[in-house]
C-alpha atoms as a PDB file:
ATOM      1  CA  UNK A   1      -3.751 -29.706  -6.247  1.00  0.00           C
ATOM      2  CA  UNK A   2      -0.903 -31.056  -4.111  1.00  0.00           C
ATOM      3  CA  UNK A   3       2.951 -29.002  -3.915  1.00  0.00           C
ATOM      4  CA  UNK A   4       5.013 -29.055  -6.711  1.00  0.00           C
ATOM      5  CA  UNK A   5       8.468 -30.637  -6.773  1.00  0.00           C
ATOM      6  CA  UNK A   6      10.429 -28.091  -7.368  1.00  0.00           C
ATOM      7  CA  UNK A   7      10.235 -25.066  -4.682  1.00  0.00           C
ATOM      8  CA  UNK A   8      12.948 -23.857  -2.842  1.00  0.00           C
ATOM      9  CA  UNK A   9      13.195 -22.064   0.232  1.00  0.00           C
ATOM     10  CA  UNK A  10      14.218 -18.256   0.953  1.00  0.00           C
ATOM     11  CA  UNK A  11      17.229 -18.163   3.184  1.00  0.00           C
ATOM     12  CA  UNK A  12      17.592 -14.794   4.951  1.00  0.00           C
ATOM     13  CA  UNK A  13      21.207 -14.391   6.034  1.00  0.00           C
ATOM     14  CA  UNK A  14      22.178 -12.784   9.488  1.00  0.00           C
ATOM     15  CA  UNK A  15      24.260  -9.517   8.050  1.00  0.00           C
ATOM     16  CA  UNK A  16      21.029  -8.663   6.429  1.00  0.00           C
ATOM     17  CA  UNK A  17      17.491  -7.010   7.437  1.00  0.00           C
ATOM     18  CA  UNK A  18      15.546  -9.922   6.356  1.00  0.00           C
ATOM     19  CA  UNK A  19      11.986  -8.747   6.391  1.00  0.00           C
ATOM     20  CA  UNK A  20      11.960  -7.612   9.933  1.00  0.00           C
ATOM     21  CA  UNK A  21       8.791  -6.180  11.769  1.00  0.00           C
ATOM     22  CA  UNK A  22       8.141  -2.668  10.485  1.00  0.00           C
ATOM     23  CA  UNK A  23       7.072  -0.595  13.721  1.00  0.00           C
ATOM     24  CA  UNK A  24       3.806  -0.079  12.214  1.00  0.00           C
ATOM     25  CA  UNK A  25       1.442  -2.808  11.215  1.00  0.00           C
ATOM     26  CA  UNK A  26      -2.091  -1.646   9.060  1.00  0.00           C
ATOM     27  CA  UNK A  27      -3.722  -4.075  11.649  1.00  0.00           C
ATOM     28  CA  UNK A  28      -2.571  -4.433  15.083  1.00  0.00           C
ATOM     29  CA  UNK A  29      -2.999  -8.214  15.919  1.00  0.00           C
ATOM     30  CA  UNK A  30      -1.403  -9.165  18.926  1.00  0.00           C
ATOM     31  CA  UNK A  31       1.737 -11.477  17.418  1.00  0.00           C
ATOM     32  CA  UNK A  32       0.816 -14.641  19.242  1.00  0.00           C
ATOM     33  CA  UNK A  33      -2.533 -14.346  16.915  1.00  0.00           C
ATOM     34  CA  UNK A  34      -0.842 -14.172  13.730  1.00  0.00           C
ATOM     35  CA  UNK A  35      -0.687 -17.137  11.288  1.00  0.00           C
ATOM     36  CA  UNK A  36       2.806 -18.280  10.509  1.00  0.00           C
ATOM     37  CA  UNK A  37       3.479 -18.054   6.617  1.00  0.00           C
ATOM     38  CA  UNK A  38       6.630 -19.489   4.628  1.00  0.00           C
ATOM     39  CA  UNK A  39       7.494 -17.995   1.761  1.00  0.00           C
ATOM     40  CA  UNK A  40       9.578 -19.662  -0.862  1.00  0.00           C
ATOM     41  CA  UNK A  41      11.978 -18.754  -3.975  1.00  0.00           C
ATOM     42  CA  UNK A  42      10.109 -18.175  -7.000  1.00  0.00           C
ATOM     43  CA  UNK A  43      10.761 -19.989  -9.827  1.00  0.00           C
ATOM     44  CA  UNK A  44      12.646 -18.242 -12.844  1.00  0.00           C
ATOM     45  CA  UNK A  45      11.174 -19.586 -16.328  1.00  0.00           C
ATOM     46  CA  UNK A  46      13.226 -16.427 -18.329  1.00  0.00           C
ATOM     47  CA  UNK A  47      14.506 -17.904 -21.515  1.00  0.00           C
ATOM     48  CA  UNK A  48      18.115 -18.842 -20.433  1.00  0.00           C
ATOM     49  CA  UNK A  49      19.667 -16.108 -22.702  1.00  0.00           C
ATOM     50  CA  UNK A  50      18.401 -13.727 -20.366  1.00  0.00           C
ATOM     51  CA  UNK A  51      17.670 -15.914 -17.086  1.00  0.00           C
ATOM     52  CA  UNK A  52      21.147 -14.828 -15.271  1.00  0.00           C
ATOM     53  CA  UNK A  53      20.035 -11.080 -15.157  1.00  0.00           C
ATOM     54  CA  UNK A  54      16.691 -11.385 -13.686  1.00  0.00           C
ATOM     55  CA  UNK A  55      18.011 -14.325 -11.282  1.00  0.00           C
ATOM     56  CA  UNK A  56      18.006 -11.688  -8.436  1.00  0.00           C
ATOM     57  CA  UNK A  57      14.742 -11.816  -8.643  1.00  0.00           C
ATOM     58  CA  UNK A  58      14.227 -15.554  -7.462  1.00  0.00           C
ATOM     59  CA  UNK A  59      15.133 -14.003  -4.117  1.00  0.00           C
ATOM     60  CA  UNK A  60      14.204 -10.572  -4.506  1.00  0.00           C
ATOM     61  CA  UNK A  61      10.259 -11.142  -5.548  1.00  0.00           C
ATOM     62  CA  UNK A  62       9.686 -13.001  -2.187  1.00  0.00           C
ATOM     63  CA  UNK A  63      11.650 -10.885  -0.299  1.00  0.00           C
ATOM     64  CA  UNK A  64       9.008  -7.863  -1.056  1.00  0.00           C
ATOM     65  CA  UNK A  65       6.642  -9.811  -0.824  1.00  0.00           C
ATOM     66  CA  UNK A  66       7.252 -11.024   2.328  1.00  0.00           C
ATOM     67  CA  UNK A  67       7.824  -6.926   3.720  1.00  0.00           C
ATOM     68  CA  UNK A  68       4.342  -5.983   2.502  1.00  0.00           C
ATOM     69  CA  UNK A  69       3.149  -9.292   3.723  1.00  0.00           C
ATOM     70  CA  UNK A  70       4.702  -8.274   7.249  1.00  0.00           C
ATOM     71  CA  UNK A  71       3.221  -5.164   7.042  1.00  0.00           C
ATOM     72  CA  UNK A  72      -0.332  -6.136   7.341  1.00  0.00           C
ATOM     73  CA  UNK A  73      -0.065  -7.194  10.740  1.00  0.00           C
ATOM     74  CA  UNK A  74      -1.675 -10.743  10.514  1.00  0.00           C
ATOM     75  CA  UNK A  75       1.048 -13.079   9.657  1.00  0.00           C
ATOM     76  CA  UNK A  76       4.381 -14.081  11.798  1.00  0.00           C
ATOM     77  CA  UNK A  77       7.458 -14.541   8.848  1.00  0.00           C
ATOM     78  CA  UNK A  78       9.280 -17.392   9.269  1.00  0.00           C
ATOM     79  CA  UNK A  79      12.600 -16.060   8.902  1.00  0.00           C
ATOM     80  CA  UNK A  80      15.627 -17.962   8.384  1.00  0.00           C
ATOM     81  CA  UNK A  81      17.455 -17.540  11.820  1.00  0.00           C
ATOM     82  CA  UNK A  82      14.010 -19.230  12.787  1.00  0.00           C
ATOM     83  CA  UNK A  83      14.395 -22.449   9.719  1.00  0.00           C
ATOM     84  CA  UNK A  84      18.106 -22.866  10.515  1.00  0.00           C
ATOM     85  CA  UNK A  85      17.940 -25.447  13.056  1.00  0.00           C
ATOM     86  CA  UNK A  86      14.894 -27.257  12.468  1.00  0.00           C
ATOM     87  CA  UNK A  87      16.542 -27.269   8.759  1.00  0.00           C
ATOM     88  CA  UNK A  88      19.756 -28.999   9.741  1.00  0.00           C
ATOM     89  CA  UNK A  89      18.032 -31.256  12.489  1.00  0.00           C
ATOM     90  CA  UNK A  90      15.738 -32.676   9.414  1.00  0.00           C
ATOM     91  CA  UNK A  91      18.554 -32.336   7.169  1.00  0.00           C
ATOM     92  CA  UNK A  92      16.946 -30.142   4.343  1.00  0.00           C
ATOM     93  CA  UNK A  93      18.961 -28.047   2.287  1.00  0.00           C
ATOM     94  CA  UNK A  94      19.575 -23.962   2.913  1.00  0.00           C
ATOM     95  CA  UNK A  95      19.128 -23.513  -0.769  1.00  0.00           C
ATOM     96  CA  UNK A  96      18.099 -25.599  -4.057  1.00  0.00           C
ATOM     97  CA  UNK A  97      15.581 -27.690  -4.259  1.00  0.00           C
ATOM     98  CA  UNK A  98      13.472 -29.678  -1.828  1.00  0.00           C
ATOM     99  CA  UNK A  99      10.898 -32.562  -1.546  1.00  0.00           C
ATOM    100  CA  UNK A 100       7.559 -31.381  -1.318  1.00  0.00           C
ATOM    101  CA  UNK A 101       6.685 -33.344   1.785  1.00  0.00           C
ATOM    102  CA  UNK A 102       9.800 -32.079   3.632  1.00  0.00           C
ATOM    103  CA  UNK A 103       9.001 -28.460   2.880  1.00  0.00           C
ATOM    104  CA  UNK A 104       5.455 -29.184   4.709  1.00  0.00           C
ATOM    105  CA  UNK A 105       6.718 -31.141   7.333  1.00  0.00           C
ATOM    106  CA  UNK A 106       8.932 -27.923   7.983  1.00  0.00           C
ATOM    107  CA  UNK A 107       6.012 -25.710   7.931  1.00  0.00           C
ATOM    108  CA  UNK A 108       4.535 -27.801  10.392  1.00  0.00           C
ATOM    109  CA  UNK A 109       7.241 -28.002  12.819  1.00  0.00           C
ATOM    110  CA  UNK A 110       7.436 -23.881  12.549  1.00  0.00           C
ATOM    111  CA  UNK A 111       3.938 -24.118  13.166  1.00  0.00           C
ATOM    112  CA  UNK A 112       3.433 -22.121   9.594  1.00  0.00           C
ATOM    113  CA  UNK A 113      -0.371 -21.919   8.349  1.00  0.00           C
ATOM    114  CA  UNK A 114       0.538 -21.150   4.808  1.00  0.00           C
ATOM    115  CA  UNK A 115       3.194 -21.454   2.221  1.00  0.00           C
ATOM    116  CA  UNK A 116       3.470 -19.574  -0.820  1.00  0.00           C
ATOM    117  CA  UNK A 117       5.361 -19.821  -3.708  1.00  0.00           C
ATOM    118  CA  UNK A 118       5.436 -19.051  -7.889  1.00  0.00           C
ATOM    119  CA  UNK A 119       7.714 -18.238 -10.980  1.00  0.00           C
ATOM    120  CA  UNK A 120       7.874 -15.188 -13.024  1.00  0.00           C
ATOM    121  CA  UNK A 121       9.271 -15.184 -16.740  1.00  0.00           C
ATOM    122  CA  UNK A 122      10.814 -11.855 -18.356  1.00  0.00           C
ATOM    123  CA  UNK A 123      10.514 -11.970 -22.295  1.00  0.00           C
ATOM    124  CA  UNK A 124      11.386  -8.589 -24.196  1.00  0.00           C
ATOM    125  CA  UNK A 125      10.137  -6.057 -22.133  1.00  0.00           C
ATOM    126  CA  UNK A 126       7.073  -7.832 -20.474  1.00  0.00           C
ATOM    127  CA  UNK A 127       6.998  -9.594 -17.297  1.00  0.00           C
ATOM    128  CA  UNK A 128       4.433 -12.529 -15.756  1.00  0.00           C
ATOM    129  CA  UNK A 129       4.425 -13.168 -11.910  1.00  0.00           C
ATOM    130  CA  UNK A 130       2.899 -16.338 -10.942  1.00  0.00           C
ATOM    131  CA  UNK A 131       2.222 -17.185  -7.302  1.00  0.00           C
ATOM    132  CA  UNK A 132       0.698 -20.283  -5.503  1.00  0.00           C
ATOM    133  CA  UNK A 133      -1.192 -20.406  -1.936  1.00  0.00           C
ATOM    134  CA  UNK A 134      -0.885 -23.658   0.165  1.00  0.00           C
ATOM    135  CA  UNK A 135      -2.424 -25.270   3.400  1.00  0.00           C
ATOM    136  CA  UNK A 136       0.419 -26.570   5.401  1.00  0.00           C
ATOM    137  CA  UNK A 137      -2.203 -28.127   7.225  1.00  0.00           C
ATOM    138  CA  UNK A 138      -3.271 -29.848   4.102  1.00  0.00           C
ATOM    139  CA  UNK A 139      -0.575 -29.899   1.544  1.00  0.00           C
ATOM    140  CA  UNK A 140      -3.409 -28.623  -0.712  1.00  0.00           C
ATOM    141  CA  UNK A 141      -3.156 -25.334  -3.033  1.00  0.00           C
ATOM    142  CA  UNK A 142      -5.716 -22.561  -1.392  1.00  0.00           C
ATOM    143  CA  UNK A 143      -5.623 -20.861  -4.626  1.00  0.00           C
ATOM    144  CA  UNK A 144      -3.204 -18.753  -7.205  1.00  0.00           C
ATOM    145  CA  UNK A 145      -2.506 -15.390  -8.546  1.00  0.00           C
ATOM    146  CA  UNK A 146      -0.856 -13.427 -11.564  1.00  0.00           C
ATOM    147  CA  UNK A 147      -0.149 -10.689 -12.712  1.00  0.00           C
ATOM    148  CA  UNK A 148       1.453  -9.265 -16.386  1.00  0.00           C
ATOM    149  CA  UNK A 149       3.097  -6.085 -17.281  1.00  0.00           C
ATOM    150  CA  UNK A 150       5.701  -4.109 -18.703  1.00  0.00           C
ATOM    151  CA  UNK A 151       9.443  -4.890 -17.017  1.00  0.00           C
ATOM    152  CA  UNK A 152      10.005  -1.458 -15.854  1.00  0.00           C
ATOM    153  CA  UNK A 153       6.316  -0.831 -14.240  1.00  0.00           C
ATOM    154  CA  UNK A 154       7.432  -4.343 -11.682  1.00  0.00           C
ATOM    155  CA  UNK A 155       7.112  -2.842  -8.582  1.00  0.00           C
ATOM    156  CA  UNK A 156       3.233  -1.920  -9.002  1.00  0.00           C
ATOM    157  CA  UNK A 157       3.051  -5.211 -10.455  1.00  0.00           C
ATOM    158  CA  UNK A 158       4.208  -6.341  -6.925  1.00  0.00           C
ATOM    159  CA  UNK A 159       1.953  -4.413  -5.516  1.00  0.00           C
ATOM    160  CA  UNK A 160      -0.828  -5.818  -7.458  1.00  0.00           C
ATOM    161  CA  UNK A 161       0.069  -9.479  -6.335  1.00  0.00           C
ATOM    162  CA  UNK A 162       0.472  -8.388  -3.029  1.00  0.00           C
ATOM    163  CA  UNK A 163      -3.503  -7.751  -3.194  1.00  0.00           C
ATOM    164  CA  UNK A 164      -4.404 -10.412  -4.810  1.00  0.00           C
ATOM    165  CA  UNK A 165      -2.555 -13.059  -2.483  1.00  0.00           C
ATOM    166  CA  UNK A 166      -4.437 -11.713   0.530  1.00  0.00           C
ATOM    167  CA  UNK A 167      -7.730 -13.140  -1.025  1.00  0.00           C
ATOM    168  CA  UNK A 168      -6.229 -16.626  -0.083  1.00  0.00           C
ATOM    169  CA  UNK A 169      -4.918 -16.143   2.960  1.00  0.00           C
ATOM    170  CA  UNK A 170      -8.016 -14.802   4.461  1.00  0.00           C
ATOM    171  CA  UNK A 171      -6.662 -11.250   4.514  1.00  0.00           C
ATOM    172  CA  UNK A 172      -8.185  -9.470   2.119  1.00  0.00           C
ATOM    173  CA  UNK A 173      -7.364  -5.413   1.743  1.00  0.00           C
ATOM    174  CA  UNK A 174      -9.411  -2.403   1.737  1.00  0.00           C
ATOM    175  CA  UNK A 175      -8.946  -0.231  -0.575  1.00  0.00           C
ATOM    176  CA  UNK A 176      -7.229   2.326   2.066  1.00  0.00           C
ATOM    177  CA  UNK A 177      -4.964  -0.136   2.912  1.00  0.00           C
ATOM    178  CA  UNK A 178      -3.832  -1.612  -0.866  1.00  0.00           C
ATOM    179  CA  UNK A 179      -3.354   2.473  -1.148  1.00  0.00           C
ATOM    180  CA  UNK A 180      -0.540   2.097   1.543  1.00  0.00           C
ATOM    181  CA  UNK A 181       0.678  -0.894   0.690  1.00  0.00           C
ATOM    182  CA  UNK A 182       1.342   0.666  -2.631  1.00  0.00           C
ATOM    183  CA  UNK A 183       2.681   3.710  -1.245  1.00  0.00           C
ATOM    184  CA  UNK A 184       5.885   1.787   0.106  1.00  0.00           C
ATOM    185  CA  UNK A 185       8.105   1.109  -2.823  1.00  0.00           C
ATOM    186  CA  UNK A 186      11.488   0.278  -1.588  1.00  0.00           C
ATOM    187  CA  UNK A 187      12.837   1.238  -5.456  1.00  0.00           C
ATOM    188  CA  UNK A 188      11.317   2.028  -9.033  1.00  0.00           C
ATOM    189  CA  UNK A 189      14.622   1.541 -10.504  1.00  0.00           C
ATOM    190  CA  UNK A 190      14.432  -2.131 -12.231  1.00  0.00           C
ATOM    191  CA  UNK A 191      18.088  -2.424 -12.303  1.00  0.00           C
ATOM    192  CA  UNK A 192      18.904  -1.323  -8.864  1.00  0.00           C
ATOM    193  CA  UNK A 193      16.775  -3.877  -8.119  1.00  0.00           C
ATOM    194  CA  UNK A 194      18.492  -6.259  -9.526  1.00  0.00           C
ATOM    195  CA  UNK A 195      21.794  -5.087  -8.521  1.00  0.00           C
ATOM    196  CA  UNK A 196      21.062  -5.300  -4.831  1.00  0.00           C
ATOM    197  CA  UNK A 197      19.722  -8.416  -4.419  1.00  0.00           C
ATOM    198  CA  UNK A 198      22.144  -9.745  -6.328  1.00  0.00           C
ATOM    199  CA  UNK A 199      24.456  -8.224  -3.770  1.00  0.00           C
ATOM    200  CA  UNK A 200      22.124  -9.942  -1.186  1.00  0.00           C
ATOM    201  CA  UNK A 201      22.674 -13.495  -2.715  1.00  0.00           C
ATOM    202  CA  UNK A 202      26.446 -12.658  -2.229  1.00  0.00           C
ATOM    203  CA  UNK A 203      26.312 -12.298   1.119  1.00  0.00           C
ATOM    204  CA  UNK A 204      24.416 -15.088   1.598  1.00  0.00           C
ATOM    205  CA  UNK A 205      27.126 -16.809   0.401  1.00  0.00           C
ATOM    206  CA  UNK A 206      29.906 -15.691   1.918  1.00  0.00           C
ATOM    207  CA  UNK A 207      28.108 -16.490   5.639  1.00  0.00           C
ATOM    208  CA  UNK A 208      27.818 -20.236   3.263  1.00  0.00           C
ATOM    209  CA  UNK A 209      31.600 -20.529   2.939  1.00  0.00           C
ATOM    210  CA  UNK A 210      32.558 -18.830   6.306  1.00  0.00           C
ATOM    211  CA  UNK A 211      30.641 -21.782   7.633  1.00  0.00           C
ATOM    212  CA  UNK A 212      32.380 -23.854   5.968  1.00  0.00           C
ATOM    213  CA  UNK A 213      35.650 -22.364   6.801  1.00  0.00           C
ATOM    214  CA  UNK A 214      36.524 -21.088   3.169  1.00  0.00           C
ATOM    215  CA  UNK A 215      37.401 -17.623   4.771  1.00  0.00           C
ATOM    216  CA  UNK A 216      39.147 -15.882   1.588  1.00  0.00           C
ATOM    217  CA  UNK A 217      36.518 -17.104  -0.742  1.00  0.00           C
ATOM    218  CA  UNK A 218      34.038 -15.404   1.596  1.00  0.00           C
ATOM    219  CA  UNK A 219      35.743 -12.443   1.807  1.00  0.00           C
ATOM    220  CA  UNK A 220      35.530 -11.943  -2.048  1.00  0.00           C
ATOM    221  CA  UNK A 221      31.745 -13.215  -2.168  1.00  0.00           C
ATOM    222  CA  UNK A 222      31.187  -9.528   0.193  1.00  0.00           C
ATOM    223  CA  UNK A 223      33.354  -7.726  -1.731  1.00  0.00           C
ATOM    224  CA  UNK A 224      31.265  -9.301  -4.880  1.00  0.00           C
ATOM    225  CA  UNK A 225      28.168  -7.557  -2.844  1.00  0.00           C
ATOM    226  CA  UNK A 226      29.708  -4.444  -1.532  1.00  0.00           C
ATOM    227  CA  UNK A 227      29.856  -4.078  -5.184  1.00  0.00           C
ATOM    228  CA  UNK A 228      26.394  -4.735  -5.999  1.00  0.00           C
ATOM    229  CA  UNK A 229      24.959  -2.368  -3.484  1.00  0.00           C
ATOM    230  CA  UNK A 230      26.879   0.196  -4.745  1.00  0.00           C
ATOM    231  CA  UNK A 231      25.945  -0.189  -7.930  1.00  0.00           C
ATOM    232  CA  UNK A 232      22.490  -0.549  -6.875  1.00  0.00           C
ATOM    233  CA  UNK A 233      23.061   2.598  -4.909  1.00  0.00           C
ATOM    234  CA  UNK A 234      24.162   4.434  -7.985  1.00  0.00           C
ATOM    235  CA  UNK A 235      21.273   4.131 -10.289  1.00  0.00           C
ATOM    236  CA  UNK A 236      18.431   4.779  -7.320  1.00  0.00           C
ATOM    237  CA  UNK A 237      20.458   7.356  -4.387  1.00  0.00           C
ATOM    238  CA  UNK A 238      17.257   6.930  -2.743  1.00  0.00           C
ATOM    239  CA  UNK A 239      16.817   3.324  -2.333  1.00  0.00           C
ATOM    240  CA  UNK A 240      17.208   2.757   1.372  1.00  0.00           C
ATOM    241  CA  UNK A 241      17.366  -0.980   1.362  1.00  0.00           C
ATOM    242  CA  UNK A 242      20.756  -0.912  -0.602  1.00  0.00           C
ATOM    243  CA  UNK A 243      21.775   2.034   1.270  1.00  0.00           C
ATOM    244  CA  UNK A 244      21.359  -0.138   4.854  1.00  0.00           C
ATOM    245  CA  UNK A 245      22.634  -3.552   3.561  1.00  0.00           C
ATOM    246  CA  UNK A 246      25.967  -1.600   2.137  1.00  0.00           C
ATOM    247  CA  UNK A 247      26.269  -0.090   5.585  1.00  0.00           C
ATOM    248  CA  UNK A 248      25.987  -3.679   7.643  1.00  0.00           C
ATOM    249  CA  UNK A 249      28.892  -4.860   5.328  1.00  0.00           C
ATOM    250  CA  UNK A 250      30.445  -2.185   6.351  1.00  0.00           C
ATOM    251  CA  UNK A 251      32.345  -3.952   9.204  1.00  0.00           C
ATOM    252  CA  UNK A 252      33.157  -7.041   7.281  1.00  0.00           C
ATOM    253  CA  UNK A 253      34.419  -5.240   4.256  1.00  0.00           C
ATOM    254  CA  UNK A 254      35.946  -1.649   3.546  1.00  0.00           C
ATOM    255  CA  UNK A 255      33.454   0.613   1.962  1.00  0.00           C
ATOM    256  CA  UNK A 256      34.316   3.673  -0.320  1.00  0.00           C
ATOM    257  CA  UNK A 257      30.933   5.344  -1.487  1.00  0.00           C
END
């Protein structure tokens, strides 16, 4: 099976984390030995009465996935800072959709091994996750994964695909280290989850129109997230990821906790 035509890429923006390297890997592989992997928005096939409030995920899904996948030690993220220019030199987009050729030709000029991709679909209480391997080598699907739950038990789901997705990409977990993969949930609280990476999209707009030299419309897209993360920070105290991309606003935008 060849790439869809409708994936779109995950644009970390600069005032964020980003899926950085954690300090600790569960395998230490020397980075120049790691296989490059792109990771890209998934899909959301929510009935449109309800697709606006789980469109944070379209962002947010990859984005955890892409921490745990960081966490195993064996793959190098291709993070946006690292897309940007190779992105405007071939003229793809930053967001939206792209042509299935391009998005390999990408992979192969970041010297990526393996793309990944899917869709997930919220209906009443229940969720489906869908994900998709690919050879960037080969264009050619290595294989796919699912998983289906209730909403609020997502983040085990998560964990779940997280598992399952290693089978394909020759990284397959012990059962000691799906146990700490698990272990690192960055939130249990559905809509905090929500909340703060819709907060994250913000931002990644606002660096959009500051680009673009719409300076007060970015300053109310940051305000827009400052809100979010607070929110987000309200229903789950706890959840550190909110908690740090609130705090890198910070400087950009007035924060009152």
């Amino acid at each position: 099976m060849r790439i869809p035509r409708s994936l779109s890429f995950v644009v970390m923006f600069a005032l964020l984390a980003g899926c950085g390297t954690p300090q600790k890997t569960l395998r230490q592989v020397p980075r120049e030995k790691r296989s490059g992997l792109m990771v890209l928005n998934f899909k959301n096939a929510t009935l449109k009465s309800r697709a606006e409030e789980f469109g944070p995920w379209e962002f947010g899904i990859p984005s955890m996935l892409m921490t745990d996948l960081e966490a195993i030690g064996l793959f190098t993220i291709i993070s946006r800072d690292q897309m940007k220019e190779v992105i405007q030199e071939q003229e793809f987009q930053l967001s939206g959709m792209v042509d299935p050729d391009k998005a390999v030709k990408l992979g192969r000029i970041l010297a990526a091994r393996y793309m990944l991709a899917g869709s997930f679909m919220e209906m009443n209480g229940s969720l489906r996750i869908e994900s998709r391997v690919y050879s960037v080598e080969t264009g050619a699907q290595l294989g796919a994964a699912a998983v289906t739950g209730k909403t609020d038990g997502f983040f085990e789901m998560q964990k779940e695909l997280v598992v399952k997705i290693t089978g394909y990409l020759d990284a397959m977990l012990s059962a000691e280290e799906a146990r700490l993969i698990a272990k690192n949930v960055e939130t249990r609280s559905v809509d905090a989850s929500l909340s703060n990476y819709r907060g994250e999209i913000a931002v990644m707009r606002a660096e959009e129109l500051k680009a673009k030299g719409a300076a007060d419309e970015a300053k109310k897209a940051l305000e827009t997230a400052k809100t979010s993360f607070q929110k987000a920070i309200a229903l789950d105290p706890e959840y550190e990821k909110a908690r740090k991309n609130l705090a890198r606003i910070s400087l950009a935008v007035p924060v009152t906790l």
